[in-house]
N, C-alpha and C. Protein backbone atom coordinates (compact mmCIF):
# COMPACT_ATOMS: atom_id res chain seq x y z
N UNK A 1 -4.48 -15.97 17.45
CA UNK A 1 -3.20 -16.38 16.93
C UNK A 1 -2.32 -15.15 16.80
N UNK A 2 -0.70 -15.36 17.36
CA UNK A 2 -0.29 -14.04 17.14
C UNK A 2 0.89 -14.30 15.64
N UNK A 3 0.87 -13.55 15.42
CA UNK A 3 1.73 -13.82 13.86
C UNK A 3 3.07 -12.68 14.22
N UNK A 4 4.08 -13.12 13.91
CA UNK A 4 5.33 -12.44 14.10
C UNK A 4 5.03 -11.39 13.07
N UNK A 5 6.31 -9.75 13.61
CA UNK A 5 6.16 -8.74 12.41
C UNK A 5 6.02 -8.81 11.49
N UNK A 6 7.14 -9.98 10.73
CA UNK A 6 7.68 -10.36 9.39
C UNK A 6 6.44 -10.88 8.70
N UNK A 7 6.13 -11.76 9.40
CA UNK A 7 4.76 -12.68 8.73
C UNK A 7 3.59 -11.59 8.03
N UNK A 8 3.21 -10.81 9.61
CA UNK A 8 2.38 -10.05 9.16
C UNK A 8 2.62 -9.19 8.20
N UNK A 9 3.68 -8.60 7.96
CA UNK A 9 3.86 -7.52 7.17
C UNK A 9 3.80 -8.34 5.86
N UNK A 10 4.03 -9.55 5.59
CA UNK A 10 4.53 -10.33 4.58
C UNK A 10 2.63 -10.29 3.94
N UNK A 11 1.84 -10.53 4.70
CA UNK A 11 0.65 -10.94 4.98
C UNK A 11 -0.27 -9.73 4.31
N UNK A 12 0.93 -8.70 5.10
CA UNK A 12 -0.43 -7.16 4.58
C UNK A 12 0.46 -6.83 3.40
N UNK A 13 1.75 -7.15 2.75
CA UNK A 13 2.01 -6.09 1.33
C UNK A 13 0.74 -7.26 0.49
N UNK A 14 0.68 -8.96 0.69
CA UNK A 14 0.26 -9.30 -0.63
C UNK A 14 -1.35 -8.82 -0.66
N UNK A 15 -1.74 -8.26 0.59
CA UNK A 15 -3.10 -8.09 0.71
C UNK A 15 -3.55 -7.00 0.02
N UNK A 16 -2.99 -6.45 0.22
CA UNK A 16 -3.14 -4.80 0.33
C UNK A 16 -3.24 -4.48 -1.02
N UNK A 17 -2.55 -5.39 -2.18
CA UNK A 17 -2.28 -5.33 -3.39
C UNK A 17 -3.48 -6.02 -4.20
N UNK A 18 -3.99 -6.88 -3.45
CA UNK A 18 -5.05 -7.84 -3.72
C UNK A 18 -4.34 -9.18 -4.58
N UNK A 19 -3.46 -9.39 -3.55
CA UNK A 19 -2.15 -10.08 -4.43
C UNK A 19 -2.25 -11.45 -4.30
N UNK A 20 -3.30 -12.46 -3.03
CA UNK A 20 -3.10 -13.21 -2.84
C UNK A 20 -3.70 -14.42 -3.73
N UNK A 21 -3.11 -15.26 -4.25
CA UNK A 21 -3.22 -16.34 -5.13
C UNK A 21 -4.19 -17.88 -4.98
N UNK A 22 -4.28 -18.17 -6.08
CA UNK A 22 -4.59 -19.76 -5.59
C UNK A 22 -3.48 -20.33 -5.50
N UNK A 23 -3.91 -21.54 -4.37
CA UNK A 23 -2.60 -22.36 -4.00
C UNK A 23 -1.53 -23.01 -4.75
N UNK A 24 -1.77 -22.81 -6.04
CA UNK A 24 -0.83 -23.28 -7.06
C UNK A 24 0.28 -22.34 -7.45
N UNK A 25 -0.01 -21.08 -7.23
CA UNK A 25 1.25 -20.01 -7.42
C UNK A 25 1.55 -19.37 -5.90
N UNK A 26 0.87 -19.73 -5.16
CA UNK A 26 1.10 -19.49 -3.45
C UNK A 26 2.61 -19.23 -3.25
N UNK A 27 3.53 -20.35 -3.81
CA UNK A 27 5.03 -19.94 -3.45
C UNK A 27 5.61 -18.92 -4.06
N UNK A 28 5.31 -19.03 -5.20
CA UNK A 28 5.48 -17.82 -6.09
C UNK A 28 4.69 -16.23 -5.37
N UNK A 29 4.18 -16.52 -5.44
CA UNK A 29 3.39 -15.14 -4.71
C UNK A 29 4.61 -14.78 -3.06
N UNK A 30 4.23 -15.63 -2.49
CA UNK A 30 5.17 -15.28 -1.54
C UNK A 30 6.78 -14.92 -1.53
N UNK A 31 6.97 -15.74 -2.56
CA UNK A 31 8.67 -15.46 -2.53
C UNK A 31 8.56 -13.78 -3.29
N UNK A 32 7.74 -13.12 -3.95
CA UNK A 32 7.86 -12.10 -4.58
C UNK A 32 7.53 -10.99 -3.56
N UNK A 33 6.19 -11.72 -2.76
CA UNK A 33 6.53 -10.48 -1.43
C UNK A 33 7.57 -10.44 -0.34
N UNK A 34 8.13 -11.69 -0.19
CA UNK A 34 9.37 -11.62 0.77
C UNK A 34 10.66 -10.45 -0.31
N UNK A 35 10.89 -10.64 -1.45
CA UNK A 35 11.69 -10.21 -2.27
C UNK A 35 11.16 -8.51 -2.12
N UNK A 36 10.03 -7.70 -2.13
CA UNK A 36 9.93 -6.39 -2.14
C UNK A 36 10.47 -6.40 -0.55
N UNK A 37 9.86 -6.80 0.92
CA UNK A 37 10.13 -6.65 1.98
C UNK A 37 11.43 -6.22 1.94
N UNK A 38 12.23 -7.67 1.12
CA UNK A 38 14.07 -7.19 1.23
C UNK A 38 14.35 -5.66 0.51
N UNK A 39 13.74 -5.36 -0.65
CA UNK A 39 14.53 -4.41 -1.36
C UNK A 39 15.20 -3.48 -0.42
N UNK A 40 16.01 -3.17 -0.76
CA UNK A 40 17.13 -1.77 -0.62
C UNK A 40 16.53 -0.41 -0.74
N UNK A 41 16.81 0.10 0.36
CA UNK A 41 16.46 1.72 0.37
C UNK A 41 17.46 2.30 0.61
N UNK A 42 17.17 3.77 -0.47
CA UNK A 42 18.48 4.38 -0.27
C UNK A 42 18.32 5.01 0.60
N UNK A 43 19.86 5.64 0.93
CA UNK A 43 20.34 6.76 2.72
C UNK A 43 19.03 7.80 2.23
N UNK A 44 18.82 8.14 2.94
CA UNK A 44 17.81 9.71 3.73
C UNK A 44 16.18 8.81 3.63
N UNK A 45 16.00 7.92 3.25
CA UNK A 45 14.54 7.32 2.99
C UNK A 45 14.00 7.45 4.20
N UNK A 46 12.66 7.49 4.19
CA UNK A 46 11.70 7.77 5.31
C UNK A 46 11.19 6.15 6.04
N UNK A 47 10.46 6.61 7.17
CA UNK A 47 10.05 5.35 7.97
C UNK A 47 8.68 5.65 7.78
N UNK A 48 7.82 5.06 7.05
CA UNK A 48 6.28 5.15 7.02
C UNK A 48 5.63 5.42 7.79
N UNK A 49 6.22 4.68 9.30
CA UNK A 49 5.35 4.64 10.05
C UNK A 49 5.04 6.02 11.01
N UNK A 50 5.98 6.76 10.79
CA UNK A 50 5.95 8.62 10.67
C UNK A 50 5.25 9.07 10.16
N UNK A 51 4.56 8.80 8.95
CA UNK A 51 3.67 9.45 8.27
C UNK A 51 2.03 9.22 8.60
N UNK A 52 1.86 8.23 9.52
CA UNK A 52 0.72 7.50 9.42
C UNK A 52 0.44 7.32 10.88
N UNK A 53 -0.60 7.54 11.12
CA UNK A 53 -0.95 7.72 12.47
C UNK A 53 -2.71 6.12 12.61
N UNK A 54 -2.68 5.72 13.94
CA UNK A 54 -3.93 4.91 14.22
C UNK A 54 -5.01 6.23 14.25
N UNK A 55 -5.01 7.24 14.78
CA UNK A 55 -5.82 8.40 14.78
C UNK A 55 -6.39 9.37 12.76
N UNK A 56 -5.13 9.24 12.32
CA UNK A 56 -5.55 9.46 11.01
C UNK A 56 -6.56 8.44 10.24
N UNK A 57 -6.31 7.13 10.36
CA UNK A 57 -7.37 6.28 9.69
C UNK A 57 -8.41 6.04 10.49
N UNK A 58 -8.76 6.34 11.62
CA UNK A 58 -9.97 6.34 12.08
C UNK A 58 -10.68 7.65 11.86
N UNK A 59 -9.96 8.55 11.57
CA UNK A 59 -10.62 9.90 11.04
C UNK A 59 -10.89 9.65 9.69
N UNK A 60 -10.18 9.08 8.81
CA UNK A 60 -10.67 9.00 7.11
C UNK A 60 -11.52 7.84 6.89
N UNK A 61 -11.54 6.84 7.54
CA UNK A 61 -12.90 6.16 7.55
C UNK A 61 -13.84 5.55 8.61
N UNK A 62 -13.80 6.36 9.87
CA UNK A 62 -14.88 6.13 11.00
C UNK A 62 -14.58 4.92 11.72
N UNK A 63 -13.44 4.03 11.26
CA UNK A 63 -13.13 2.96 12.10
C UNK A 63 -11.86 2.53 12.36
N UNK A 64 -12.08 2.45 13.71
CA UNK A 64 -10.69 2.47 14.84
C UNK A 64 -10.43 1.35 13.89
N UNK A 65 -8.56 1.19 13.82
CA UNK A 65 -8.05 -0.12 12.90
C UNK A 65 -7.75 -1.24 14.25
N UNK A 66 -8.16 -0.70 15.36
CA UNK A 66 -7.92 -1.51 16.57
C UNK A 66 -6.40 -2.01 16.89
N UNK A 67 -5.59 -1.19 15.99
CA UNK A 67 -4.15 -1.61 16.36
C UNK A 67 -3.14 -0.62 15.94
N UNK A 68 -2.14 -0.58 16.39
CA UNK A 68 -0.95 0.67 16.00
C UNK A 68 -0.18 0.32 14.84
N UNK A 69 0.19 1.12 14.34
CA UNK A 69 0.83 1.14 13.43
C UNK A 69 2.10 0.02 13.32
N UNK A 70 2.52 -0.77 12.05
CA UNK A 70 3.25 -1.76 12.27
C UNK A 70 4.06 -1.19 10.83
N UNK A 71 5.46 -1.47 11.32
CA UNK A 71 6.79 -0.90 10.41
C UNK A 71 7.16 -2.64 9.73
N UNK A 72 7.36 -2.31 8.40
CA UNK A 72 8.38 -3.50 7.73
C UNK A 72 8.91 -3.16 6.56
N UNK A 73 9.78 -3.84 6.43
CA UNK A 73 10.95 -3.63 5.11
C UNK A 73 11.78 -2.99 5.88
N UNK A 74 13.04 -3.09 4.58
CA UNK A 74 14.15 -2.37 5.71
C UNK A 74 14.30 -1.17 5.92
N UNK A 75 14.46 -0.68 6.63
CA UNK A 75 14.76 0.81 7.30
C UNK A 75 13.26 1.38 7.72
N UNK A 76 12.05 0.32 7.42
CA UNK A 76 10.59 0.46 7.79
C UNK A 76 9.91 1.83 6.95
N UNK A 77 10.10 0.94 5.39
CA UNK A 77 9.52 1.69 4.14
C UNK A 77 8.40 1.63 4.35
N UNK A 78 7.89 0.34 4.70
CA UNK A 78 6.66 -0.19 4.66
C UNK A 78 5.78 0.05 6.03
N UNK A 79 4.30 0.62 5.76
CA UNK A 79 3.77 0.75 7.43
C UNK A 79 2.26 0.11 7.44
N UNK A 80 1.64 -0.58 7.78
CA UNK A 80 0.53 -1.05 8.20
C UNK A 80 -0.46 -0.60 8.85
N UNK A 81 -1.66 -0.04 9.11
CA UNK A 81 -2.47 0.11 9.68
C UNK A 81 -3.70 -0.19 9.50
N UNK A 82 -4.40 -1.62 10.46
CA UNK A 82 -5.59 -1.83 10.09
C UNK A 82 -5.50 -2.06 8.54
N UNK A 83 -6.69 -2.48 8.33
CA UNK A 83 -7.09 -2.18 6.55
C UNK A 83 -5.70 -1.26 5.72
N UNK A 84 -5.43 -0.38 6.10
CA UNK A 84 -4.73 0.23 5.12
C UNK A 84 -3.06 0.04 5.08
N UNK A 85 -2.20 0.48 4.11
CA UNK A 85 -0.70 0.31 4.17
C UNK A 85 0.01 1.21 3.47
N UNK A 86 0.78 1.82 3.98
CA UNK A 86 1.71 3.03 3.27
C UNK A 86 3.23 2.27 2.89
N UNK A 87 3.20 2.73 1.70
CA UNK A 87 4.39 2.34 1.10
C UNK A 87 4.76 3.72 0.69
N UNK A 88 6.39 3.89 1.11
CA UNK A 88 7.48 5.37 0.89
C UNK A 88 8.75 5.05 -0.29
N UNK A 89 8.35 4.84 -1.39
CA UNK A 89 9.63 4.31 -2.00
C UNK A 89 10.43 5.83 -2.34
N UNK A 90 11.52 5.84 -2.53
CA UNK A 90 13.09 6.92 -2.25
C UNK A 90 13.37 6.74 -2.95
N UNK A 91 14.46 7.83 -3.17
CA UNK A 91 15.40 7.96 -4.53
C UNK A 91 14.59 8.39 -5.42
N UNK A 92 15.99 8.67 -6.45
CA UNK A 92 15.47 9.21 -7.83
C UNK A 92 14.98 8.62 -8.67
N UNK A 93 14.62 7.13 -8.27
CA UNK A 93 14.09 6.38 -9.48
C UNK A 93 12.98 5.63 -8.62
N UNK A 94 12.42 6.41 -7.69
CA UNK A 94 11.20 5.58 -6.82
C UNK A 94 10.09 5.16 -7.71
N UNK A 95 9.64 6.21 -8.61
CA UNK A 95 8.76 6.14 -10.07
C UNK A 95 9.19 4.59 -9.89
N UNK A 96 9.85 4.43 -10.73
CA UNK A 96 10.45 2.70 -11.58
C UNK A 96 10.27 1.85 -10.55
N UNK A 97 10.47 2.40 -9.00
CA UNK A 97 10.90 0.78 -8.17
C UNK A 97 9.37 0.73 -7.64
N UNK A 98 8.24 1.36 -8.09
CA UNK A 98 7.09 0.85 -8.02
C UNK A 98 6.16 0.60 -8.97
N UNK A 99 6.86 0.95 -10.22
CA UNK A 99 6.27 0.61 -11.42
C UNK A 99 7.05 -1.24 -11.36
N UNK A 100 7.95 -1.15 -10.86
CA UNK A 100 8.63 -2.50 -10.81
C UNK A 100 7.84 -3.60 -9.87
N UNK A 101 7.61 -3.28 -9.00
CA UNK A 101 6.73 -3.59 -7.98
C UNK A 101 5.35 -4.31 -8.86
N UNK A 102 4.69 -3.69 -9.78
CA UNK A 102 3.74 -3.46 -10.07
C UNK A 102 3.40 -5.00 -11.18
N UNK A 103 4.34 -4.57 -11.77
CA UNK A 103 5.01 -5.77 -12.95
C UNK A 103 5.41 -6.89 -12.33
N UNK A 104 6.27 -6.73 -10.92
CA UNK A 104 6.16 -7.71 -10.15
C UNK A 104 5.24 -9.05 -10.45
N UNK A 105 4.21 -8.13 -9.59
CA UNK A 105 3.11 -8.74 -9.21
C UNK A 105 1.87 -9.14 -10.24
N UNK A 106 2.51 -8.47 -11.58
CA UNK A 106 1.15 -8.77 -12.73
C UNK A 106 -0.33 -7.86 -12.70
N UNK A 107 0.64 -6.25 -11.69
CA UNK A 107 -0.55 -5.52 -11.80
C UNK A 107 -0.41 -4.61 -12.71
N UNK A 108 0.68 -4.47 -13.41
CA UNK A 108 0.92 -3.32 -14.03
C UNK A 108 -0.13 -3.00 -15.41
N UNK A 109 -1.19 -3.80 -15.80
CA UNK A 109 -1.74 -3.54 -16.93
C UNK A 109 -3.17 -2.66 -16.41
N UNK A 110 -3.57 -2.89 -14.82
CA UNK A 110 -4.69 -2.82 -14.23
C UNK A 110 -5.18 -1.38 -15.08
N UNK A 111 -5.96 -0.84 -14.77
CA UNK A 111 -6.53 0.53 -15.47
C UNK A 111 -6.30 1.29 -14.50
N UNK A 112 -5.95 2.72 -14.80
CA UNK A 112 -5.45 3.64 -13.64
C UNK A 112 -6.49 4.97 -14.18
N UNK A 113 -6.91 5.14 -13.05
CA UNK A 113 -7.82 6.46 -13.03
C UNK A 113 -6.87 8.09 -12.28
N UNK A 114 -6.86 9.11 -13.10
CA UNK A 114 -6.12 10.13 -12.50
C UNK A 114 -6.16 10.50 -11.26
N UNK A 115 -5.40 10.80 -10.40
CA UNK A 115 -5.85 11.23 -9.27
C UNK A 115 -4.98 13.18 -9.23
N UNK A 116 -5.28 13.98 -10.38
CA UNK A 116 -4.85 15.12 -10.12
C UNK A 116 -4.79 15.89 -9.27
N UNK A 117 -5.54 16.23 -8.42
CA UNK A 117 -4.86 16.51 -7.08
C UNK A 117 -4.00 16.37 -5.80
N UNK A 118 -3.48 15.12 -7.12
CA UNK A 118 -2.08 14.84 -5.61
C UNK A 118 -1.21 15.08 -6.98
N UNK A 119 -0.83 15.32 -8.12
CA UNK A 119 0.02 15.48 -8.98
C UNK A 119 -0.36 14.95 -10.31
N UNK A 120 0.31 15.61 -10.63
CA UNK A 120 0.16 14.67 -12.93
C UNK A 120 -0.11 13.62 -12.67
N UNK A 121 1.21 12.70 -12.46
CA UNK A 121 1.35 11.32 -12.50
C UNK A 121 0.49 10.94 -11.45
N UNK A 122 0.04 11.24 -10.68
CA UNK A 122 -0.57 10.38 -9.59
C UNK A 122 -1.95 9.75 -10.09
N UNK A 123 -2.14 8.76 -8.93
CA UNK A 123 -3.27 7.88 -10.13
C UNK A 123 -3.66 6.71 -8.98
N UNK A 124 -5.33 6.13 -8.89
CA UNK A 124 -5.76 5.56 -8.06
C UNK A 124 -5.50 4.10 -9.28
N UNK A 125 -5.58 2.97 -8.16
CA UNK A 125 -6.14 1.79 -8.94
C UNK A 125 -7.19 0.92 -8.50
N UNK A 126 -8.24 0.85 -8.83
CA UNK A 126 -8.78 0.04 -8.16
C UNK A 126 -9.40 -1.84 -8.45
N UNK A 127 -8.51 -2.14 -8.01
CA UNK A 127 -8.56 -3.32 -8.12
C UNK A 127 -9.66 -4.74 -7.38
N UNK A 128 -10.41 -5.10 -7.95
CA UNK A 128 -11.57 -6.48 -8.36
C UNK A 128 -10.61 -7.61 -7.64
N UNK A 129 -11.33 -8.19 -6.41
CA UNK A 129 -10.94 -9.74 -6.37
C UNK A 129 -10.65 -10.39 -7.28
N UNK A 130 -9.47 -11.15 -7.19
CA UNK A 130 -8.58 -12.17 -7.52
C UNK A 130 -9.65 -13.91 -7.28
N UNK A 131 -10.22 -13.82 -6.53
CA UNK A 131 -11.27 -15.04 -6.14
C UNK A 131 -12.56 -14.82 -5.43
N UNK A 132 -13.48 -15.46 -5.57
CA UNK A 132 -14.50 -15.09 -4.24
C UNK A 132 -14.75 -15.00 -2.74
N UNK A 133 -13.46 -15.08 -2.33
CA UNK A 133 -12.92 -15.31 -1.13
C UNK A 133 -12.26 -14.18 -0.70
N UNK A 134 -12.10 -13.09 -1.81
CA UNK A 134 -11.56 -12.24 -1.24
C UNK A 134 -12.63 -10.45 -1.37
N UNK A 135 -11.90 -9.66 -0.88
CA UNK A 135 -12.84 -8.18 -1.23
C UNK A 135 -11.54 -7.56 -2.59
N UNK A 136 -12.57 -6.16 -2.41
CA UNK A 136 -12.12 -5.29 -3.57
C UNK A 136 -10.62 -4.44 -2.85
N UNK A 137 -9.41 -3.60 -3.57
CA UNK A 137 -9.03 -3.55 -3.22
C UNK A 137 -8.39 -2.25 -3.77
N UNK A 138 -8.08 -1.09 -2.92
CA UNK A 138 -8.19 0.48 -4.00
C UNK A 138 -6.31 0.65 -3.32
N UNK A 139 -5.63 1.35 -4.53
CA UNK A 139 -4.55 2.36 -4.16
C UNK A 139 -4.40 3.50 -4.65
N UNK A 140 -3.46 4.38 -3.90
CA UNK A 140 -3.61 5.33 -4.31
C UNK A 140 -1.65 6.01 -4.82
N UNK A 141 -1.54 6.24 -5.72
CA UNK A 141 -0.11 6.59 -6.00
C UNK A 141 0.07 7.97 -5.87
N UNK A 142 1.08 9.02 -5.40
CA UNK A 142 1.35 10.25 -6.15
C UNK A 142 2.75 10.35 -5.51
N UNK A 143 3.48 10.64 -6.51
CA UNK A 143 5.02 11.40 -6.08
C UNK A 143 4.86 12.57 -5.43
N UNK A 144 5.95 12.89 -4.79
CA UNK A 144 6.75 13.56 -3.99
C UNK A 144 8.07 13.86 -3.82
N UNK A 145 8.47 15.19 -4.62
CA UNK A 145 9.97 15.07 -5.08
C UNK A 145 10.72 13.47 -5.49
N UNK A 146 11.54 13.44 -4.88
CA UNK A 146 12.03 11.92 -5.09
C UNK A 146 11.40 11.04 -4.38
N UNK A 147 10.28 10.77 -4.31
CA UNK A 147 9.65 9.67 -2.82
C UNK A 147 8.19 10.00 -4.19
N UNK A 148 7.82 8.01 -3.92
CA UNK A 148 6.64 8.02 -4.47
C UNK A 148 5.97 7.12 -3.33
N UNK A 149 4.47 7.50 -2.91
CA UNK A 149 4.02 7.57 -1.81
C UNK A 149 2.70 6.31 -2.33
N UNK A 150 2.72 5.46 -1.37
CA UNK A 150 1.90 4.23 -2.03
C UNK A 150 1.11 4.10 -0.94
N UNK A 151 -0.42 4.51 -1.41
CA UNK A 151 -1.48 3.91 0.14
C UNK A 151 -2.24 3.10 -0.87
N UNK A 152 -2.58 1.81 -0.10
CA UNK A 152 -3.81 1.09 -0.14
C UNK A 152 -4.54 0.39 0.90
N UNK A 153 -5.46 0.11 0.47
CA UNK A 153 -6.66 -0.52 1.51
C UNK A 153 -7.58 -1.81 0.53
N UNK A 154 -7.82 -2.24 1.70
CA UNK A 154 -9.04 -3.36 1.09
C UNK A 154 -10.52 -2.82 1.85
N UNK A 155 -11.13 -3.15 0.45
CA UNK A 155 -12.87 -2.64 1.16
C UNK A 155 -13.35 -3.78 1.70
N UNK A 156 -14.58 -3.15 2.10
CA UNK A 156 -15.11 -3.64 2.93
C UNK A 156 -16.02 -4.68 2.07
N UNK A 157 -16.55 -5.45 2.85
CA UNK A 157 -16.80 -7.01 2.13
C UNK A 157 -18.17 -6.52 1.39
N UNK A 158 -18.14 -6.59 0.18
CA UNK A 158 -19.06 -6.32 -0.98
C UNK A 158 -18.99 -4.54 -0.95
N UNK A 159 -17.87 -4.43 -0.30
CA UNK A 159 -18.16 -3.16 -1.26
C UNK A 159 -17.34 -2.99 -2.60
N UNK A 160 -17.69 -2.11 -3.46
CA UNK A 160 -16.58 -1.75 -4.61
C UNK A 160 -15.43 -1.12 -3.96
N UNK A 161 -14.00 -1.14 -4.79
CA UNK A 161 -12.92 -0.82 -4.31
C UNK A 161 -12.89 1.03 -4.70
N UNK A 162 -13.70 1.45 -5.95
CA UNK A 162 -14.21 2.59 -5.61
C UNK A 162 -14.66 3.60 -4.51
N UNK A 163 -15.63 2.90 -3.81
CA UNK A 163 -16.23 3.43 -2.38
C UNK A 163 -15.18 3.86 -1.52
N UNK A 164 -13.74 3.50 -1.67
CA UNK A 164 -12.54 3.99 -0.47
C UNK A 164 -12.12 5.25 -1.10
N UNK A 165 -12.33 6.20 -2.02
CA UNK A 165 -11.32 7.04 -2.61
C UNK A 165 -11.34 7.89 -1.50
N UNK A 166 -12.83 8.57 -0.90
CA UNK A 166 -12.43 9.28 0.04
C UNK A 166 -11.45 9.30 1.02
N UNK A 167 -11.34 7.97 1.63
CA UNK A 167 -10.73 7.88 2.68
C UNK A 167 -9.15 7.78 2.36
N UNK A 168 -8.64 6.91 0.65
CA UNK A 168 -7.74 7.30 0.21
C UNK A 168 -7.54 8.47 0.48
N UNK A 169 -7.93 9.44 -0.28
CA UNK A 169 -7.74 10.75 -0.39
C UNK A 169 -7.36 11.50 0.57
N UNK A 170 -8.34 11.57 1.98
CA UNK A 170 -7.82 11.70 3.17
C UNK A 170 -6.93 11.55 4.00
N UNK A 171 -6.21 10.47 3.88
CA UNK A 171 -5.02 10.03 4.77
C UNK A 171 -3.64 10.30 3.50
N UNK A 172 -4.19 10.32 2.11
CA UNK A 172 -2.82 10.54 1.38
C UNK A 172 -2.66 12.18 1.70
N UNK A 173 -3.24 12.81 2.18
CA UNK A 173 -3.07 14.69 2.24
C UNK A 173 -2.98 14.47 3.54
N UNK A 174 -2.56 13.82 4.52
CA UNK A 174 -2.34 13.69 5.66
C UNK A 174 -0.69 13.37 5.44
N UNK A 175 -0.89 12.14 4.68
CA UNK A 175 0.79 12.25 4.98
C UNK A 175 1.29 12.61 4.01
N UNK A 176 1.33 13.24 3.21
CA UNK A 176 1.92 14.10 2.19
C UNK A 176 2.33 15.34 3.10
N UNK A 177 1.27 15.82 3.90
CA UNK A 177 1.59 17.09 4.41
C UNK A 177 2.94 16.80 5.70
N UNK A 178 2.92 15.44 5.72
CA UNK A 178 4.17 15.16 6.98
C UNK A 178 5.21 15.32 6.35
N UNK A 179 5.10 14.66 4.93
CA UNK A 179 6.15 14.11 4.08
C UNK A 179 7.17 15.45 3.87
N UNK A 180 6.20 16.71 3.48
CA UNK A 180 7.03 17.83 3.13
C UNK A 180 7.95 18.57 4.37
């Protein structure tokens, strides 16, 4: 089945978040990821899909994502690869428009573990299926001057969402180092 950009991208922010619902808030869920897709980026914002290479995530976790990199949102904040997804939020208040994001979605209470080597504030989450139908699901946050830099992934089926930090870790010092 081929699924248009939009779909898919629509497909990988709620995933990626471990966002997807039972069928009773399904519309709700969706209209909130169509609503981040739209947000507004300000002038000089980056295109994710610059930062992120099919060759980088097969180096941080041993498996080809079997597909290239896929751009969405506007000005292509948002980038896809395989399992994983980079989110570039801009401006001076990028902090807030992913703490907003967060609240969005009803993740903002999750428990956040430090991730000091990408900065103070920076901080993994790792997030537990939503149902039994789904896997575990890790991100990784750290700013960057005005740009706060959002990777996540979904693990692999029974694994803990723990088990990805490496590979977090790996591809966020990959594109951090583009970013500068």
């Amino acid at each position: 089945m081929i699924i248009n950009g939009n779909a898919a991208a629509l497909a990988a922010a709620a995933i990626a978040l471990g966002l997807l619902a039972m069928p009773a808030d399904a519309q709700t869920r969706s209209q909130q990821a169509e609503k981040e897709l739209a947000r507004k980026v300000p002038a000089g914002s980056v295109q994710a899909c610059s930062l992120i290479t099919r060759a980088d995530v097969k180096a941080a976790t041993g498996r080809d994502p079997l597909r290239e990199p896929e751009s969405a949102g506007q000005g292509g904040w948002i980038c896809s690869v395989g399992s994983f997804e980079l989110k570039v939020y801009s401006g001076a208040n990028s902090w807030e428009a992913w703490e907003s994001t967060l609240k969005n979605f009803k993740k903002d209470k999750e428990p956040r573990t430090p991730a000091p080597a990408f900065g103070g504030r920076a901080y993994f989450l790792f997030l537990k299926p939503d149902n039994a139908s789904r896997d575990a699901a890790a991100i990784l946050v750290a700013p960057s001057g005005e740009r706060t830099v959002v990777l996540s992934i979904d693990a692999e089926p029974g694994q803990a969402a723990e088990a990805t930090r490496p590979a977090l870790e790996s591809l966020m010092k990959a594109v951090l180092a583009r970013l500068r």
